[in-house]
C-alpha atoms as a PDB file:
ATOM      1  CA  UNK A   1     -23.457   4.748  14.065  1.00  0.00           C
ATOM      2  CA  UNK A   2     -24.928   8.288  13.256  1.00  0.00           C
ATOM      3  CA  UNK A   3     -24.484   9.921  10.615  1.00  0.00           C
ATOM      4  CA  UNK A   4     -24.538  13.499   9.008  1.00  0.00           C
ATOM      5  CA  UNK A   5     -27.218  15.197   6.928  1.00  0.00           C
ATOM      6  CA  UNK A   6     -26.598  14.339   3.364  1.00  0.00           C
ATOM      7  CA  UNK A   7     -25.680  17.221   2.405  1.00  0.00           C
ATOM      8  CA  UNK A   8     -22.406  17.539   4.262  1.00  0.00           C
ATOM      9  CA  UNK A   9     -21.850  13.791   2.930  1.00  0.00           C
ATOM     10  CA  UNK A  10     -22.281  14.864  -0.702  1.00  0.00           C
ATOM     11  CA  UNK A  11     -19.931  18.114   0.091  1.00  0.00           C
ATOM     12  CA  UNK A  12     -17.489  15.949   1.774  1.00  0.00           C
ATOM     13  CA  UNK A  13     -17.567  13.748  -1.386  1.00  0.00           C
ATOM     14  CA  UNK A  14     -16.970  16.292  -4.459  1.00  0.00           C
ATOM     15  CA  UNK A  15     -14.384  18.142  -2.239  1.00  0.00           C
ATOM     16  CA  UNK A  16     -12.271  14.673  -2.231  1.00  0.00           C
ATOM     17  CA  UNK A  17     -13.344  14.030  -5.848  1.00  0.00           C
ATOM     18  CA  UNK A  18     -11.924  17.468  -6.672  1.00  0.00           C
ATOM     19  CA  UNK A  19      -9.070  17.377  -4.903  1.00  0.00           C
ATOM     20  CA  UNK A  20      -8.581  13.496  -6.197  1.00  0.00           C
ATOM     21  CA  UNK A  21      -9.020  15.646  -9.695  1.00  0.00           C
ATOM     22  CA  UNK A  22      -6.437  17.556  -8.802  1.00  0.00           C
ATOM     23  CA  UNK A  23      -3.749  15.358  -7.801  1.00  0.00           C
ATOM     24  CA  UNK A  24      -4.112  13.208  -9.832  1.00  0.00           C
ATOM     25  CA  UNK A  25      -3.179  16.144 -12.886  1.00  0.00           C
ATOM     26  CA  UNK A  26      -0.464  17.020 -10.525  1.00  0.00           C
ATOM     27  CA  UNK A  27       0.889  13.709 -10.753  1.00  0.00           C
ATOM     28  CA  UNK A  28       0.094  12.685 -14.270  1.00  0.00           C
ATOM     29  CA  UNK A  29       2.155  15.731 -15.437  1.00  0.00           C
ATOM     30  CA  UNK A  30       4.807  14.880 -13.220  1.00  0.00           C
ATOM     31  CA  UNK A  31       4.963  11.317 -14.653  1.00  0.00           C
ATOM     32  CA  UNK A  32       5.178  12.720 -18.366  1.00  0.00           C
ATOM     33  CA  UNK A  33       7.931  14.814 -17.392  1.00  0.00           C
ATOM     34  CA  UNK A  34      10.194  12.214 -16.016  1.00  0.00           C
ATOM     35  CA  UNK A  35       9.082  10.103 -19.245  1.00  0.00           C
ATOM     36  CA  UNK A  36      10.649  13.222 -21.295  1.00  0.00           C
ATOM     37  CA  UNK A  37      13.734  13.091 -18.885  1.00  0.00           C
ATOM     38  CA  UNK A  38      14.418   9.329 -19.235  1.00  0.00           C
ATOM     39  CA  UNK A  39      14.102   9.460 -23.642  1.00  0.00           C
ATOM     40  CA  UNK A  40      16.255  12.983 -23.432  1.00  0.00           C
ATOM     41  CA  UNK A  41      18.661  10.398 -21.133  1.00  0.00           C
ATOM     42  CA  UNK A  42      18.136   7.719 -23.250  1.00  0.00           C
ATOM     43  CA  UNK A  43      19.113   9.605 -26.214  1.00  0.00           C
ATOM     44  CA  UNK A  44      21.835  11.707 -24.996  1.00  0.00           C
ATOM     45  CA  UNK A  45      23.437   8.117 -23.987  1.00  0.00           C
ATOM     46  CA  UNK A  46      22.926   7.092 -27.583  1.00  0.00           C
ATOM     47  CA  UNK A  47      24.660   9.946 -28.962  1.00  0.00           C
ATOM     48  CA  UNK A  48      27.732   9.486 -26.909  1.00  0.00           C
ATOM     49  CA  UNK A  49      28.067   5.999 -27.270  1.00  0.00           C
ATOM     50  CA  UNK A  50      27.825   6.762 -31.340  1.00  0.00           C
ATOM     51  CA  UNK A  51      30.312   9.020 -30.823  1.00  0.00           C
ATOM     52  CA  UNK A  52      32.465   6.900 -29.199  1.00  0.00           C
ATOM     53  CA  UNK A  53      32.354   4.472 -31.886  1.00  0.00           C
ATOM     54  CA  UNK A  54      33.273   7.711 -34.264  1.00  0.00           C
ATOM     55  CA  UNK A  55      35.787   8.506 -32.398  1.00  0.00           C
ATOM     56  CA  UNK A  56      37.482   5.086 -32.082  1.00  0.00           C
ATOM     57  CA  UNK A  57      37.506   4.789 -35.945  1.00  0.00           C
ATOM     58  CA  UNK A  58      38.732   7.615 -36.955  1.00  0.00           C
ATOM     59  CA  UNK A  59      41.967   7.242 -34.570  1.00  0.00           C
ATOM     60  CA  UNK A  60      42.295   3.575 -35.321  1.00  0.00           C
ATOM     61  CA  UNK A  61      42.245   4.679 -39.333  1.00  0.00           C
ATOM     62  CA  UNK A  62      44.475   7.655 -38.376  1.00  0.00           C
ATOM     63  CA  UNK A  63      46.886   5.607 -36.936  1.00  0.00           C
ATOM     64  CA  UNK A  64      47.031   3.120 -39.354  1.00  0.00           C
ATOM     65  CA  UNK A  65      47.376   5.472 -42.376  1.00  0.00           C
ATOM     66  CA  UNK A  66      50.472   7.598 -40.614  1.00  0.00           C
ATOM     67  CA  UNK A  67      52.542   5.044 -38.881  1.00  0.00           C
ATOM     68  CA  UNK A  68      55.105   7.783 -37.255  1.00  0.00           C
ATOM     69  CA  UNK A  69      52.282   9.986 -35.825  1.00  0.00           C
ATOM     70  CA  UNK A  70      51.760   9.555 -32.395  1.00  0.00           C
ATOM     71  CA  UNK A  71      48.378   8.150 -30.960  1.00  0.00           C
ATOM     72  CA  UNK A  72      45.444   9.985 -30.476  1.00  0.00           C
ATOM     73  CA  UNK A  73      45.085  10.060 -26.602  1.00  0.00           C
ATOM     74  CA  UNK A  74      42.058   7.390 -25.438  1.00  0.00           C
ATOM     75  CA  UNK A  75      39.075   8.734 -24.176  1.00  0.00           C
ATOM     76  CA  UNK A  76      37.351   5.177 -23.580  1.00  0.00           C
ATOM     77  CA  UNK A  77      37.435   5.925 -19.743  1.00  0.00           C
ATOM     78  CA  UNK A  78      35.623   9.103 -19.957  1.00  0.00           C
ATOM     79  CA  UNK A  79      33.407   8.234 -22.102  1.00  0.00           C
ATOM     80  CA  UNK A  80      32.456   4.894 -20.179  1.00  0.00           C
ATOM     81  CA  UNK A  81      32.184   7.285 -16.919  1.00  0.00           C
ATOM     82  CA  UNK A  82      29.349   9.742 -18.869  1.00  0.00           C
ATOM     83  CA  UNK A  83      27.665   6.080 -20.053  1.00  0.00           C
ATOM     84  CA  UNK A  84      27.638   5.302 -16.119  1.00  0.00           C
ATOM     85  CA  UNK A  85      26.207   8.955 -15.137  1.00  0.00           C
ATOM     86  CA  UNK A  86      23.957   8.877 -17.922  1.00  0.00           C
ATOM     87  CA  UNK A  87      22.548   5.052 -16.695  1.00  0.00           C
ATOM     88  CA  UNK A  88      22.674   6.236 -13.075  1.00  0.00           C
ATOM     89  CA  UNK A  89      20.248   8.903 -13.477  1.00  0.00           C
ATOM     90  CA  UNK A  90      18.121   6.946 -15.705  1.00  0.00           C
ATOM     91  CA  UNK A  91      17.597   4.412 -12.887  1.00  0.00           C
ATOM     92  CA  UNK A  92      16.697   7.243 -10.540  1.00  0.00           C
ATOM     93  CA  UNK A  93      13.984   8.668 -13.413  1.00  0.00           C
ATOM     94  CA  UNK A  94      12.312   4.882 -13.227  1.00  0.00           C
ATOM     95  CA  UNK A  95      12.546   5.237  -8.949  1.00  0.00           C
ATOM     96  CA  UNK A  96      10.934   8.567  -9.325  1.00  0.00           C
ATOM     97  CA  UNK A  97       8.213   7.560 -11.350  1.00  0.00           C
ATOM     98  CA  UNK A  98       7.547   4.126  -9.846  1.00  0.00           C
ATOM     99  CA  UNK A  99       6.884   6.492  -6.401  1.00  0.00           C
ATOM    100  CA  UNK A 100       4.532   8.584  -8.400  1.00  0.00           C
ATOM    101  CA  UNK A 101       2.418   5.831  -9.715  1.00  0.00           C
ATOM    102  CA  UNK A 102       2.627   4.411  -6.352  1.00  0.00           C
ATOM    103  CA  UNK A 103       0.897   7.671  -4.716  1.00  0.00           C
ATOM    104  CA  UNK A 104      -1.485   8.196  -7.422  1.00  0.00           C
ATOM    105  CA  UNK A 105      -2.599   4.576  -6.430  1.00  0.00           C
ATOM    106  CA  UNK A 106      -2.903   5.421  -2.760  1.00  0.00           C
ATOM    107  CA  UNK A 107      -4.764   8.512  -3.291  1.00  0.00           C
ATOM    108  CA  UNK A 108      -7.336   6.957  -5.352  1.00  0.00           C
ATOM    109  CA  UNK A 109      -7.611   3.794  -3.445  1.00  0.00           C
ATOM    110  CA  UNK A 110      -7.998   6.122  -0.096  1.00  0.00           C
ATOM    111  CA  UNK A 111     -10.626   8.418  -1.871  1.00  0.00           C
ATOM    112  CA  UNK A 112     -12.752   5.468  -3.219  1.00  0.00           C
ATOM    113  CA  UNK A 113     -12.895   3.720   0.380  1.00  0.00           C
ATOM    114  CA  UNK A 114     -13.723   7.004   1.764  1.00  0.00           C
ATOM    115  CA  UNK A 115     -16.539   7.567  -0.686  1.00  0.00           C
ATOM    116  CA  UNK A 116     -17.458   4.206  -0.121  1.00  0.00           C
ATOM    117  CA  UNK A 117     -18.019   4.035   3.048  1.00  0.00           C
ATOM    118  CA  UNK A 118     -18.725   7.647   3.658  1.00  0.00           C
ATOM    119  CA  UNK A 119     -15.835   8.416   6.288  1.00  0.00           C
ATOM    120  CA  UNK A 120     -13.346  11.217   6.241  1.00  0.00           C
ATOM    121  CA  UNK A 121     -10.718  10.627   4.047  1.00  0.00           C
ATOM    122  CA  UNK A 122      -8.007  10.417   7.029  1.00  0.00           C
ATOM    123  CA  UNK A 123      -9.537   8.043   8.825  1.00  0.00           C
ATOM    124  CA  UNK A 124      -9.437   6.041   5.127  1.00  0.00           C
ATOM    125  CA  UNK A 125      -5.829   7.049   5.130  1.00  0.00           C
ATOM    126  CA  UNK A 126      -4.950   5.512   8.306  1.00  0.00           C
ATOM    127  CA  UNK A 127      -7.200   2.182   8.068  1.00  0.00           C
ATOM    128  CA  UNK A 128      -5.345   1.640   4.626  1.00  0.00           C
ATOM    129  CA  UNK A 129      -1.871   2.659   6.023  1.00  0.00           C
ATOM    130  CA  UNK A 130      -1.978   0.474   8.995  1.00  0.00           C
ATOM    131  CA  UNK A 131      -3.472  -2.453   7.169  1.00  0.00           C
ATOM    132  CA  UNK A 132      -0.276  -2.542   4.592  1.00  0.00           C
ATOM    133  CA  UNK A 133       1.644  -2.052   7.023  1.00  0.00           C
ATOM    134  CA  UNK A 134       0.407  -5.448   8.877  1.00  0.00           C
ATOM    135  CA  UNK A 135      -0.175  -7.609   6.464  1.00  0.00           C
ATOM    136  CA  UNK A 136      -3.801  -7.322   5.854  1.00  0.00           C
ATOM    137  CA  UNK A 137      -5.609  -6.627   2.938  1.00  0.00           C
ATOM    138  CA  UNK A 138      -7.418  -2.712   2.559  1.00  0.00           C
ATOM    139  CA  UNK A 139     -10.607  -4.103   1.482  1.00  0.00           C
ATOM    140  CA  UNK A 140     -10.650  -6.409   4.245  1.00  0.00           C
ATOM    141  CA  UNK A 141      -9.840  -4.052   6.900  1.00  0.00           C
ATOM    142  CA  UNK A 142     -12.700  -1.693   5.888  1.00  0.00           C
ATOM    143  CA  UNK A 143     -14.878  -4.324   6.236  1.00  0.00           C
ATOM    144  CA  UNK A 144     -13.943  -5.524   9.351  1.00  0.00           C
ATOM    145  CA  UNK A 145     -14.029  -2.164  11.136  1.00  0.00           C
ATOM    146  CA  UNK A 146     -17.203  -1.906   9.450  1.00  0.00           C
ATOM    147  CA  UNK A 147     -18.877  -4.453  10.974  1.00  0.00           C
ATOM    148  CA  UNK A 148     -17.369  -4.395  13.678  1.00  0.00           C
ATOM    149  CA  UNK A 149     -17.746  -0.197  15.134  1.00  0.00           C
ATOM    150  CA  UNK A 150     -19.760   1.363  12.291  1.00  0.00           C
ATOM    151  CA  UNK A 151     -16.326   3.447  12.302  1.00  0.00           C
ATOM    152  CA  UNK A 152     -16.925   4.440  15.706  1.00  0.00           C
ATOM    153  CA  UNK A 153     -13.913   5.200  17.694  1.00  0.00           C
ATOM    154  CA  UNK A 154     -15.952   5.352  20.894  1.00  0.00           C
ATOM    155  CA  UNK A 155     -17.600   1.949  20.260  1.00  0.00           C
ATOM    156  CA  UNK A 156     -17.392  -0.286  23.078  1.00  0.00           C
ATOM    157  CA  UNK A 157     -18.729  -4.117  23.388  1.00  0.00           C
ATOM    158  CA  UNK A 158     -20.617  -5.656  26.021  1.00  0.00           C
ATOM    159  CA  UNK A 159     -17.694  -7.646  27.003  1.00  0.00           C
ATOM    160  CA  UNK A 160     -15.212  -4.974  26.640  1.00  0.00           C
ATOM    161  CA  UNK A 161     -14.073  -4.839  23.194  1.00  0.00           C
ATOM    162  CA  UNK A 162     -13.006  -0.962  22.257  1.00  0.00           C
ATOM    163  CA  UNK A 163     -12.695   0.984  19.467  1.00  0.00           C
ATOM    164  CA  UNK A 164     -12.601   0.749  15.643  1.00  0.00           C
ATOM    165  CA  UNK A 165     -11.819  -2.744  15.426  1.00  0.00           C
ATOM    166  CA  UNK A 166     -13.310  -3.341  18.876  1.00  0.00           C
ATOM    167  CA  UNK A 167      -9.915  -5.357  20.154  1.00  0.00           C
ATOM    168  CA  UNK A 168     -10.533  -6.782  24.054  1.00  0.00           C
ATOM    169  CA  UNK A 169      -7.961  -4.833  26.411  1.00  0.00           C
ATOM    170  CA  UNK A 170      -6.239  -8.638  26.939  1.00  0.00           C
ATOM    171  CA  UNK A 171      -6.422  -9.332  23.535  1.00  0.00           C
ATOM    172  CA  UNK A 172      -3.940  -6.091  22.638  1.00  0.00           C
ATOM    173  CA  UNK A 173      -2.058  -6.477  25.739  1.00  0.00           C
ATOM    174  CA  UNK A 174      -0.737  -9.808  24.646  1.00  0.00           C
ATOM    175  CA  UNK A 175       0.916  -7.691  21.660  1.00  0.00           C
ATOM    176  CA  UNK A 176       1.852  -4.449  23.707  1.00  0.00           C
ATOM    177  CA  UNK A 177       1.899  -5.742  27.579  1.00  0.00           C
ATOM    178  CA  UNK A 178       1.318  -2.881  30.155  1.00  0.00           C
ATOM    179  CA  UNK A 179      -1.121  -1.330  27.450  1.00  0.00           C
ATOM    180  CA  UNK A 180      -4.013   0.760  29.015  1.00  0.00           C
ATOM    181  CA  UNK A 181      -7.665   0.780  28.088  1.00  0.00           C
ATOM    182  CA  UNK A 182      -7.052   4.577  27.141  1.00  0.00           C
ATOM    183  CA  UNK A 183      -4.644   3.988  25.357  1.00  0.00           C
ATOM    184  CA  UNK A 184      -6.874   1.319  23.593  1.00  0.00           C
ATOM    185  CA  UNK A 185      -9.177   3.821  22.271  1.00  0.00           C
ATOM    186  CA  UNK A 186      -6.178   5.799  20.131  1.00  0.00           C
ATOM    187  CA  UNK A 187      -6.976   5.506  16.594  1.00  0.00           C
ATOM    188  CA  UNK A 188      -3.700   4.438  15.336  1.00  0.00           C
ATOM    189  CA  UNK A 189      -2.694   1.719  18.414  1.00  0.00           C
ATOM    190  CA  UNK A 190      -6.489   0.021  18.041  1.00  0.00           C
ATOM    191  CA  UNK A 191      -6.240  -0.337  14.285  1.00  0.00           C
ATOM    192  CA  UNK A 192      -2.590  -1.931  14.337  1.00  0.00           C
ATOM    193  CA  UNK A 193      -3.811  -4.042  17.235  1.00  0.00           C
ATOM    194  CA  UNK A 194      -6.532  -5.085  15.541  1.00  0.00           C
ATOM    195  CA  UNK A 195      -5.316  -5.906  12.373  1.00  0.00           C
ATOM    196  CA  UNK A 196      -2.253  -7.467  13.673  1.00  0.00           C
ATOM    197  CA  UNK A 197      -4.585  -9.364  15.540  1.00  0.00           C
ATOM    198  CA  UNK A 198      -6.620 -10.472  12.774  1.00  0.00           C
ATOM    199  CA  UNK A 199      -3.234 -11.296  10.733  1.00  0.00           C
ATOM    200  CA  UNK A 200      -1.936 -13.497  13.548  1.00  0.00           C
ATOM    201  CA  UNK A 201      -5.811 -15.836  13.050  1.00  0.00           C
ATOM    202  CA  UNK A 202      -5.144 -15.857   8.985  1.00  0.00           C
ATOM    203  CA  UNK A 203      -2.172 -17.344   9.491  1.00  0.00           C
ATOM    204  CA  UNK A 204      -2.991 -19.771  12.569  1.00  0.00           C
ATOM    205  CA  UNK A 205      -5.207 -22.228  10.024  1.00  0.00           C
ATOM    206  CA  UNK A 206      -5.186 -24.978   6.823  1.00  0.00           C
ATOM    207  CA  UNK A 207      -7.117 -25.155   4.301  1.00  0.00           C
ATOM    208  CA  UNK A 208      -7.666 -23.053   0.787  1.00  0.00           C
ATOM    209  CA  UNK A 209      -7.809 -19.455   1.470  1.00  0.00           C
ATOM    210  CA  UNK A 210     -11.401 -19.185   1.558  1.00  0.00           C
ATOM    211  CA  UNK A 211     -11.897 -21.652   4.610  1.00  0.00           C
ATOM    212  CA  UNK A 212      -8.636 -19.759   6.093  1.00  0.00           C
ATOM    213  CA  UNK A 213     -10.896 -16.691   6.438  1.00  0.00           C
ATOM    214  CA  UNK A 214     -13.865 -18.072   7.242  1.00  0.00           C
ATOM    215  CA  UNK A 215     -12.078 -19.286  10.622  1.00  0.00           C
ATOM    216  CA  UNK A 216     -10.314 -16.545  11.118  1.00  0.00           C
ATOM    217  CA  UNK A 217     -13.219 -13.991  10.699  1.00  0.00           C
ATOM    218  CA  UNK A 218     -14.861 -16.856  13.199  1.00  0.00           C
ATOM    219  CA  UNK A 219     -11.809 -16.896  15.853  1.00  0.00           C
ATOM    220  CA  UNK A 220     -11.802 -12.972  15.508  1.00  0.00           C
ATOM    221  CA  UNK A 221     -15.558 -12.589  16.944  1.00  0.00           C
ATOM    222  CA  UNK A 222     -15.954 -15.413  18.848  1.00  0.00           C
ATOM    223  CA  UNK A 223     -12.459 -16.097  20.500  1.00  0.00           C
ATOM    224  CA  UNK A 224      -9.947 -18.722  18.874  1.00  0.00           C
ATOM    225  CA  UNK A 225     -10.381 -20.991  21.713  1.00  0.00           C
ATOM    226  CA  UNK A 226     -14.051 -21.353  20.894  1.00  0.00           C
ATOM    227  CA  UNK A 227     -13.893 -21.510  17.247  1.00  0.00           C
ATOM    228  CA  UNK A 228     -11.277 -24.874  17.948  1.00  0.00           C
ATOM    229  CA  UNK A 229     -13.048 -26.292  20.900  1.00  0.00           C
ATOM    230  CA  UNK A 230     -16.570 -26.801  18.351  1.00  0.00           C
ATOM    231  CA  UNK A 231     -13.576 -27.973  15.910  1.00  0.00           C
ATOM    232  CA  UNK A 232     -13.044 -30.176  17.864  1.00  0.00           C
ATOM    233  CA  UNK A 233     -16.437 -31.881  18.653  1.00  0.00           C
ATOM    234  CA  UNK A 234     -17.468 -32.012  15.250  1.00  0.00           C
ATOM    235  CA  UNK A 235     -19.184 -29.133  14.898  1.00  0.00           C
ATOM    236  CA  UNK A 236     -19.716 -25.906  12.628  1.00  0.00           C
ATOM    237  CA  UNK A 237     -18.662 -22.556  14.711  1.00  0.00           C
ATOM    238  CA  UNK A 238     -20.633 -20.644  11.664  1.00  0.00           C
ATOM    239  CA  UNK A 239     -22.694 -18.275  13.494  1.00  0.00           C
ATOM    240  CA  UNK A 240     -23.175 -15.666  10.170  1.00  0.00           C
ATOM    241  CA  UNK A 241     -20.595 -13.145  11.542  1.00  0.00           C
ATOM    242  CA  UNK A 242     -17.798 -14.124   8.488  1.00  0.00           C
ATOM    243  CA  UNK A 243     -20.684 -14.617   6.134  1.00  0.00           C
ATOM    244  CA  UNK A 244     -21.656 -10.512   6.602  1.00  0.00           C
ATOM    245  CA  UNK A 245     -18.343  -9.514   6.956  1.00  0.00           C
ATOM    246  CA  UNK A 246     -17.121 -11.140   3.977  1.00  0.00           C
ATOM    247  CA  UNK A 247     -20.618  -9.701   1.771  1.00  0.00           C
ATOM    248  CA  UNK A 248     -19.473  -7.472  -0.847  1.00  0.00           C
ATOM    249  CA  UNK A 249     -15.954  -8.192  -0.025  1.00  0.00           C
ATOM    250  CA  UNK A 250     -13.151  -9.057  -2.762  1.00  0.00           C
ATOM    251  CA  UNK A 251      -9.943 -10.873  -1.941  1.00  0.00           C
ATOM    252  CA  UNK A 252      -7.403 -10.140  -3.619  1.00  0.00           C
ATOM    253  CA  UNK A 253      -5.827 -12.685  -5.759  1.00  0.00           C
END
C-alpha cells in the first residue's frame, strides 16, 4: 500500500498526540470534578443522616421529660426522601464518571492504533468501533486488515475478495443476502462483514484458544471447507498466513 512522505506522517502524528493531550486534560478535570461532587454528596448525606439522629433524640428526651406536651411532629419520611435524592444522584456521579473513563480509554486506544499503524485516526475509530461491536478483539482486527489490504479500501484479491478485510462478495452475502459488490467496498459494511465473519470461524472450533485462532485465521484465508477437508486427511492446513498475522499480536486474556 503507498504511503505518504514522512513528513505528513509525523504531522499527522503530533496533531493526534496533541489533541490526545488535550482530551485527555479535558477529561481528567472532568473526572476530578464529579469526584468533588460525589464527597460534597457523600457528606451532605452524612450531615443529614446525623441530624436525623439529633433530631430523633432530642424529641424522644423531650417527650419523655414533659409527659402532657404534645409530640414533636416526625420528620423520618422527609428525611429518608433527601437520603434517597442524595443516593440517587450519587449513583448518577459513579455513571458519569464510569463514561468518562470509558472515553478516555477509547481515545487513547484509537490514537495508539492509529500511530501504530500510521492510518488516520477515523479509520482507527471505525476498525475499533466495529470490532467491539462484533465480538472481536481491536488488536486483532488491526492485524487482520493489516495483512490482509495494507488498509486499502480499494484492495481487491485475485479471486474477488474486496476491501479492508478483503471479504468474497458470497462470503458477505450469506450475512446480508441481495448485498452488491459496491456496496462491498463501503468502509463500514466490509469491516462488520468481515469481522463478523471472522467471529463466526472463532467460534466454529475446539481446542485451547490458541489452536482456536490458528484455525480460524486458517479458515479465514483459505476457506473453512479447505481448512476441514486437510483436517480431515490428517494433515496440517498451516500455510504461514496465521503465523504473520498473529506476529506481534497480543490476545487478550
Amino acid at each position: 500500500m503507498a504511503r505518504g512522505g514522512t513528513g505528513g506522517a509525523t504531522r499527522l502524528i503530533d496533531g493526534e498526540l496533541m489533541g490526545r493531550c488535550q482530551y485527555g486534560d479535558r477529561l481528567v478535570l472532568q473526572e476530578r470534578a464529579m469526584h468533588t461532587t460525589t464527597q460534597k454528596l457523600m457528606l451532605q448525606g452524612g450531615l443529614i443522616l446525623l441530624g436525623a439522629l439529633v433530631v430523633s433524640s432530642i424529641g424522644g428526651w423531650a417527650r419523655r421529660a414533659t409527659a402532657d406536651d404534645q409530640p414533636a411532629p416526625l420528620t423520618a419520611p422527609a428525611l429518608i426522601g433527601e437520603l434517597r435524592s442524595l443516593e440517587q444522584a450519587l449513583e448518577a456521579t459513579r455513571g458519569e464518571l464510569a463514561v468518562a473513563r470509558l472515553q478516555l480509554e477509547r481515545a487513547n486506544a484509537i490514537i495508539d492504533y492509529s500511530t501504530h499503524y500510521v492510518i488516520a485516526a477515523d479509520l482507527a475509530a471505525a476498525i475499533y468501533d466495529v470490532a467491539l461491536a462484533e465480538g472481536v478483539d481491536p488488536g486483532l482486527a488491526f492485524r487482520l486488515v493489516k495483512v490482509e489490504s495494507g488498509f486499502n479500501p480499494k484492495a481487491k484479491s485475485k479471486v474477488g475478495a474486496i476491501g479492508y478485510t478483503q471479504v468474497l462478495p458470497s462470503t458477505a452475502r450469506l450475512y446480508e443476502p441481495g448485498l452488491t459488490t459496491a456496496q462491498l467496498y463501503d468502509r463500514s459494511t466490509n469491516l462488520r462483514l468481515g469481522f463478523r465473519y471472522l467471529r463466526d470461524l472463532l467460534e466454529r472450533y475446539e481446542g485451547n484458544a490458541d489452536a482456536k485462532l490458528r484455525l480460524a485465521l486458517l479458515a479465514y484465508n483459505r476457506g473453512p471447507g479447505r481448512v476441514q477437508e486437510l483436517l480431515d486427511a490428517g494433515k496440517d492446513p498451516q500455510n504461514g498466513y496465521a503465523a504473520a498475522l498473529m506476529k506481534g499480536y497480543r490476545r487478550k486474556s
